[in-house]
N, C-alpha and C. Protein backbone atom coordinates (compact mmCIF):
# COMPACT_ATOMS: atom_id res chain seq x y z
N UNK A 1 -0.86 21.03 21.39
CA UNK A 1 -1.39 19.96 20.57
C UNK A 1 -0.99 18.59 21.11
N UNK A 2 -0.33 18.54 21.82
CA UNK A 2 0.48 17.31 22.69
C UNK A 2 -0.94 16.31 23.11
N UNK A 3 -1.24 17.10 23.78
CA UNK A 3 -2.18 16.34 24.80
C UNK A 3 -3.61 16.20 24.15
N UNK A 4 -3.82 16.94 23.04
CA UNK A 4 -4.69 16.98 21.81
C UNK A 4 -4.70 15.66 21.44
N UNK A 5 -3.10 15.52 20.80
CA UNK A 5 -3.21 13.98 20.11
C UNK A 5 -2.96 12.95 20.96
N UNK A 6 -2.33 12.93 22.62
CA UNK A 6 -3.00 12.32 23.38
C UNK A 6 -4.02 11.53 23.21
N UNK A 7 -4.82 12.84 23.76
CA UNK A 7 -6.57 12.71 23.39
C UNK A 7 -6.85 11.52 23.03
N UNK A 8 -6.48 11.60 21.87
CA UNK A 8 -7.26 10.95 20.44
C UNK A 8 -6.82 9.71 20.50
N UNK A 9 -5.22 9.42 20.67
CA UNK A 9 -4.41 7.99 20.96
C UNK A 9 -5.79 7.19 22.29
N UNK A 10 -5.94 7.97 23.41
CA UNK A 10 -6.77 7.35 24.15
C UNK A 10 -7.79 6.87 24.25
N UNK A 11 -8.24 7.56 23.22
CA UNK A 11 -9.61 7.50 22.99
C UNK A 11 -9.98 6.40 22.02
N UNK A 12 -9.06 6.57 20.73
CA UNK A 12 -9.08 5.18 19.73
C UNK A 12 -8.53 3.93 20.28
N UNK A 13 -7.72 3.93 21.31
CA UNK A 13 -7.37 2.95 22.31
C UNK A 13 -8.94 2.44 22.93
N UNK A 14 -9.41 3.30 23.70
CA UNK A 14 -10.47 2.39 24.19
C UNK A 14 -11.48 1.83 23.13
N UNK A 15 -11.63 2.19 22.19
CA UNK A 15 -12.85 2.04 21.18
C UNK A 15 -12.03 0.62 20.95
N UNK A 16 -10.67 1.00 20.02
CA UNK A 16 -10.32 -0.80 19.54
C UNK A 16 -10.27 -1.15 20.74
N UNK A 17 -9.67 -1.21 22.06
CA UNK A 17 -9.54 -2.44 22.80
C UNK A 17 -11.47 -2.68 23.17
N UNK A 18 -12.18 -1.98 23.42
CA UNK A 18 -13.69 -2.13 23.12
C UNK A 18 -14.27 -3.33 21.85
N UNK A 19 -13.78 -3.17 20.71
CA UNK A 19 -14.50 -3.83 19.81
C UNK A 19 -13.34 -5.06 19.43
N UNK A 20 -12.25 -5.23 20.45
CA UNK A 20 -11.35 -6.14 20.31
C UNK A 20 -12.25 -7.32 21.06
N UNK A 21 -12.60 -6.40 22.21
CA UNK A 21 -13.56 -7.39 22.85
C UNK A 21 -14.74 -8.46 21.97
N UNK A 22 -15.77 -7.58 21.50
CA UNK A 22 -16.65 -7.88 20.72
C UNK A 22 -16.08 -8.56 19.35
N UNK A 23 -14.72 -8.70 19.28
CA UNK A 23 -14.57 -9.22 17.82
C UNK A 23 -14.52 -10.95 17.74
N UNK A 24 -14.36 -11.58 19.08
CA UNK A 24 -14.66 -13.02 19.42
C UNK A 24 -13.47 -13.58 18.71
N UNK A 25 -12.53 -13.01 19.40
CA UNK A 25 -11.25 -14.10 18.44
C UNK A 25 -10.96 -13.51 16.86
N UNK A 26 -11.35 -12.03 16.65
CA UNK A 26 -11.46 -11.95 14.97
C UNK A 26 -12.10 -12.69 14.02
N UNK A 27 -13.00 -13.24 14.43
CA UNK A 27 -14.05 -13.86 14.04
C UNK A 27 -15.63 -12.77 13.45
N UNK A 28 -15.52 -11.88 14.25
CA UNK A 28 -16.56 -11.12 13.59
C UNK A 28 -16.18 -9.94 13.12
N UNK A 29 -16.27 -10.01 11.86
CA UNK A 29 -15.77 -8.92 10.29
C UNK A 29 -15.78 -7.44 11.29
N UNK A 30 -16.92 -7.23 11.32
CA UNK A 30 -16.94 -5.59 11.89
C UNK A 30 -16.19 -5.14 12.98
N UNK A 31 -16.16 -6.02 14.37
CA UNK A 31 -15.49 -5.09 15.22
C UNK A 31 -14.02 -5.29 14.70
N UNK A 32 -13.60 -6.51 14.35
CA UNK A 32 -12.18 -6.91 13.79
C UNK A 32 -11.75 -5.72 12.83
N UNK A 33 -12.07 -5.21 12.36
CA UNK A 33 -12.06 -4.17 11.50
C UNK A 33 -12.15 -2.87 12.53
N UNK A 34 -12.83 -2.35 13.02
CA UNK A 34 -13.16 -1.70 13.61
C UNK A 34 -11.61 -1.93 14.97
N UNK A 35 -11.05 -2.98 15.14
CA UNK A 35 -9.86 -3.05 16.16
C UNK A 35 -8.73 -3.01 15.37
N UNK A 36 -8.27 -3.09 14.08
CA UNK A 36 -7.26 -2.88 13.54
C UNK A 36 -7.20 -1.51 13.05
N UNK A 37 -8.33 -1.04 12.52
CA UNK A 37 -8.47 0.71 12.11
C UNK A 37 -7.88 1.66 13.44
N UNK A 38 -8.61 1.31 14.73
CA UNK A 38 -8.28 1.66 15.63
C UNK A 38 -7.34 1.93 16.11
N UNK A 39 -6.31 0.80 16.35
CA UNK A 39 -5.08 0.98 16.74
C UNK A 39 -4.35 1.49 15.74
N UNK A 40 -4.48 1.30 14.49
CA UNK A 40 -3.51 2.00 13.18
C UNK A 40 -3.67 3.60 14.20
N UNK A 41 -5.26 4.11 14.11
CA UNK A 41 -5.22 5.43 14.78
C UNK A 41 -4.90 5.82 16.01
N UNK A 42 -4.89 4.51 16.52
CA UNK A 42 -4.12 4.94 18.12
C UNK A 42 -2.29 5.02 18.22
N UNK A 43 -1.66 4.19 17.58
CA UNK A 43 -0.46 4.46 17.21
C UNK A 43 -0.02 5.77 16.46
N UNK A 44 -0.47 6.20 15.45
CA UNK A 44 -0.55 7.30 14.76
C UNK A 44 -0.58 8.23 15.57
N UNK A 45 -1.30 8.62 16.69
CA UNK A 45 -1.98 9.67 17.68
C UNK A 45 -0.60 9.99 18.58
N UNK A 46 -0.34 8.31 18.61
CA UNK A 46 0.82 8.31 19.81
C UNK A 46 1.87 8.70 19.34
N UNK A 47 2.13 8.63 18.16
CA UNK A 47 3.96 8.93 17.66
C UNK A 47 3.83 10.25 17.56
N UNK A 48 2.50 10.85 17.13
CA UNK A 48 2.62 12.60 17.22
C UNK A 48 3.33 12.89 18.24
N UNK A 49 2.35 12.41 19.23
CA UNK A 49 2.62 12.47 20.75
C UNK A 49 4.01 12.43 21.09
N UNK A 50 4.51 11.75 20.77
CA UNK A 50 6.24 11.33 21.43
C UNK A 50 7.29 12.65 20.69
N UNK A 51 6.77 12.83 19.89
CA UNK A 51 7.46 14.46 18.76
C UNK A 51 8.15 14.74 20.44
N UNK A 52 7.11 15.41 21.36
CA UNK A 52 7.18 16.73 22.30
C UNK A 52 7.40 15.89 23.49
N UNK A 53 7.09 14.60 23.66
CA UNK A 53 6.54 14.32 25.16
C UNK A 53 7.99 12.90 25.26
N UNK A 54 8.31 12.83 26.50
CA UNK A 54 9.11 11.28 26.73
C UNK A 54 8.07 10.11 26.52
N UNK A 55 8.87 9.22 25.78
CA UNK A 55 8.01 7.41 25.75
C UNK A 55 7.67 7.34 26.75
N UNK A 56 8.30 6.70 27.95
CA UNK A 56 7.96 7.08 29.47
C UNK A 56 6.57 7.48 29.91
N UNK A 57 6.72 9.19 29.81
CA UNK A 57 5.54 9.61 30.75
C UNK A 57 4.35 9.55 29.37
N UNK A 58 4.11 9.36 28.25
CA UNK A 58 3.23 9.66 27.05
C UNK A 58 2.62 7.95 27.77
N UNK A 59 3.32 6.99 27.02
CA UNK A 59 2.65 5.64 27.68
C UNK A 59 2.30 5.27 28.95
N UNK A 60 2.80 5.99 30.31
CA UNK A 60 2.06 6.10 31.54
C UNK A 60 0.82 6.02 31.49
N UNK A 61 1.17 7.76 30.71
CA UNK A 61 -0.40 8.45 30.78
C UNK A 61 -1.53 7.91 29.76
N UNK A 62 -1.03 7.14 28.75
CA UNK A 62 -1.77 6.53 27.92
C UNK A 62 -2.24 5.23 28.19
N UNK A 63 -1.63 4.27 28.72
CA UNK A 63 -2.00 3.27 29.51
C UNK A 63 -2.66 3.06 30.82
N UNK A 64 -2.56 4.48 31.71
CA UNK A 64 -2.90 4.78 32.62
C UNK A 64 -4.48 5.05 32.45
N UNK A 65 -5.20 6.10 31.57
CA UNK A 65 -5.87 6.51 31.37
C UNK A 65 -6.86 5.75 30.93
N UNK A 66 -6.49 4.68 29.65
CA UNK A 66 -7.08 3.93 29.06
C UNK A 66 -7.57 2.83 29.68
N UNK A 67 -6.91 2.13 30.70
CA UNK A 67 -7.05 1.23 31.74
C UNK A 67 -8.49 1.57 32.69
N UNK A 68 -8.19 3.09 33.35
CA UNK A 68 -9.35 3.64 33.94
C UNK A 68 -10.71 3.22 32.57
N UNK A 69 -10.51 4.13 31.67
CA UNK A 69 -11.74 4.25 30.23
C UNK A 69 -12.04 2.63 30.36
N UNK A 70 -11.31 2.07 30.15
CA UNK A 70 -12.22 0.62 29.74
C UNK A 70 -12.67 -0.22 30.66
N UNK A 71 -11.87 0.32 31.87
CA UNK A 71 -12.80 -0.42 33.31
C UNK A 71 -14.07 0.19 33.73
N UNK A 72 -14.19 1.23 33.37
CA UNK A 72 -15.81 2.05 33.52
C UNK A 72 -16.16 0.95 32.54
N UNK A 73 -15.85 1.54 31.49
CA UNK A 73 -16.51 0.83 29.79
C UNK A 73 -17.34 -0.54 30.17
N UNK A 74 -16.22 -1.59 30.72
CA UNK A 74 -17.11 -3.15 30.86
C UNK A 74 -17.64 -3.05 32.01
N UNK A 75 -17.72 -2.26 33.45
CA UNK A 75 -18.34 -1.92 34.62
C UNK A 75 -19.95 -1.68 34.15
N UNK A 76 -19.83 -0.39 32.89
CA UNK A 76 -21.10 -0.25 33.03
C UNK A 76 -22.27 -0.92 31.80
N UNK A 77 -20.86 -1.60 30.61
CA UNK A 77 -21.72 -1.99 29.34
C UNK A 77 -21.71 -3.54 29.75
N UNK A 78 -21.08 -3.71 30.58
CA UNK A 78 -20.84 -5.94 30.22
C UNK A 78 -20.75 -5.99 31.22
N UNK A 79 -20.85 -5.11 32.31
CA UNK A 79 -21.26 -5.39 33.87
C UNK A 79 -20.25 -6.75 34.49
N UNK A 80 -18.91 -6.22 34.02
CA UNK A 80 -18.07 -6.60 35.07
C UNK A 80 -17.24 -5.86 35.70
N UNK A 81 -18.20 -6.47 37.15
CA UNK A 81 -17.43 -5.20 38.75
C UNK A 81 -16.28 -5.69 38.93
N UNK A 82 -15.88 -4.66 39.44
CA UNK A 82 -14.65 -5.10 40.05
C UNK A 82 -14.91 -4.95 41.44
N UNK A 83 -13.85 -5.77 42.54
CA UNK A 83 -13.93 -5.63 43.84
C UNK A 83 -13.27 -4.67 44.21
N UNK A 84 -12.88 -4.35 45.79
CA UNK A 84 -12.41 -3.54 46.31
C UNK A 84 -10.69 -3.30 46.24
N UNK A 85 -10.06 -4.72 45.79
CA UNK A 85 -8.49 -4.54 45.51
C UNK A 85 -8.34 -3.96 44.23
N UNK A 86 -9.22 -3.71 43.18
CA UNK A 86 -9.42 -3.43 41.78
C UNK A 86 -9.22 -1.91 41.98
N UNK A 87 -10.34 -2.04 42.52
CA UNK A 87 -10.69 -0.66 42.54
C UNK A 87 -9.52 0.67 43.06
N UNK A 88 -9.06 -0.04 44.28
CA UNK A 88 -7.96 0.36 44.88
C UNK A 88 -6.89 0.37 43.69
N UNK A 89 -6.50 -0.58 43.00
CA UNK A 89 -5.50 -0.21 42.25
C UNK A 89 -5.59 1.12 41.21
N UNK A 90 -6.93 0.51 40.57
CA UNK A 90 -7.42 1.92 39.93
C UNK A 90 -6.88 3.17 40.33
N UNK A 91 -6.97 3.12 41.39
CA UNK A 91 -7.20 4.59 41.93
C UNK A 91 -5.53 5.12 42.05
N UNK A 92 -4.93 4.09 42.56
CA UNK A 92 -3.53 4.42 42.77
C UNK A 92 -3.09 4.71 41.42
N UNK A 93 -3.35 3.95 40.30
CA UNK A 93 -3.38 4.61 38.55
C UNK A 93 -3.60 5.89 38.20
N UNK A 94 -4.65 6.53 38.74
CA UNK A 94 -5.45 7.68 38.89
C UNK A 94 -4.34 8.72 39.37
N UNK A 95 -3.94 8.27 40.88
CA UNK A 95 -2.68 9.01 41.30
C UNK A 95 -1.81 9.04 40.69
N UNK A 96 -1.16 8.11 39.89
CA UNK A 96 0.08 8.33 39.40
C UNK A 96 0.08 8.97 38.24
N UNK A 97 -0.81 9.06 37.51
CA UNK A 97 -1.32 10.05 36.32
C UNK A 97 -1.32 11.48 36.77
N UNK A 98 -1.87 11.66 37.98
CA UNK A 98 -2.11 13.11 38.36
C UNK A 98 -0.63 13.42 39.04
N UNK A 99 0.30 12.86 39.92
CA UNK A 99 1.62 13.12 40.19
C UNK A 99 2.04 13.37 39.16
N UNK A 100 2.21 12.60 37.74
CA UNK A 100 3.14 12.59 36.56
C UNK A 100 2.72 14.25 36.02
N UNK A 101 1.61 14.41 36.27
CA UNK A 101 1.48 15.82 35.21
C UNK A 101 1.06 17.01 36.17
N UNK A 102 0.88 17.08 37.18
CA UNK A 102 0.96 18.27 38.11
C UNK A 102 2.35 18.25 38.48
N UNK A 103 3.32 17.49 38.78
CA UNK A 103 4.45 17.79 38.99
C UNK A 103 5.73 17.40 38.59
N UNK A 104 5.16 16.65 38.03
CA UNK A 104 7.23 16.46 36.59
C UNK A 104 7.37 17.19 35.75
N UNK A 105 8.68 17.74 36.14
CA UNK A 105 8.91 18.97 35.37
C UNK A 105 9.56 17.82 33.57
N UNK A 106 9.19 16.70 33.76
CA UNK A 106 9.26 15.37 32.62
C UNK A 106 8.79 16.34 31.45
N UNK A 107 7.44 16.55 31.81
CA UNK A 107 6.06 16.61 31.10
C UNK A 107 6.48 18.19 30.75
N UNK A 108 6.18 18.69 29.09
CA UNK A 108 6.26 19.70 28.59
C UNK A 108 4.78 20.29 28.71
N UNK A 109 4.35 21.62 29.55
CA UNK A 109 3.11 21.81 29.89
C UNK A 109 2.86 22.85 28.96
């Protein structure tokens, strides 16, 4: 269930930091709403999370992940590219997510 509520921390992570975007300063009722609900559920997701998993590698992988999610997210909805040093970092993100959980014996599998 670890990586279940993971999941979900990541996922309500990108949605609020998504409609954090669209909320213009908290100025517009719905996504503002829609970014505080969010993170209530992304925090929530995450403290499950920490029950089983280290602060450490849980926020890696949660910041790690989410970073990737929302750089697709404005790449392909608000069409901002990134260049080739971006991208590169990305990727090294990518790696360090996949080192952290194919091989730290950190991580409860």
């Amino acid at each position: 269930m670890t990586y279940f509520y993971l999941a979900i921390a990541i996922v309500a992570e990108v949605i609020s930091t998504s409609a954090l975007k669209a909320s213009d300063g908290f100025s517009r009722p719905i996504p503002s709403l829609l970014t505080v609900l969010g993170y209530g559920i992304t925090f929530f997701f995450l403290s499950l999370t920490l029950r089983t998993m280290p602060t450490g590698i849980a926020y890696a992988i949660w910041s790690g992940v989410g970073i990737i999610l929302i750089s697709i997210i404005n790449w392909i909805w608000l069409k901002q590219h990134l260049d080739a040093p971006a991208i590169a970092g990305l990727g090294l993100i990518v790696l360090g997510v996949a080192v952290i959980n194919l091989f730290s014996r950190t991580v409860g599998h």
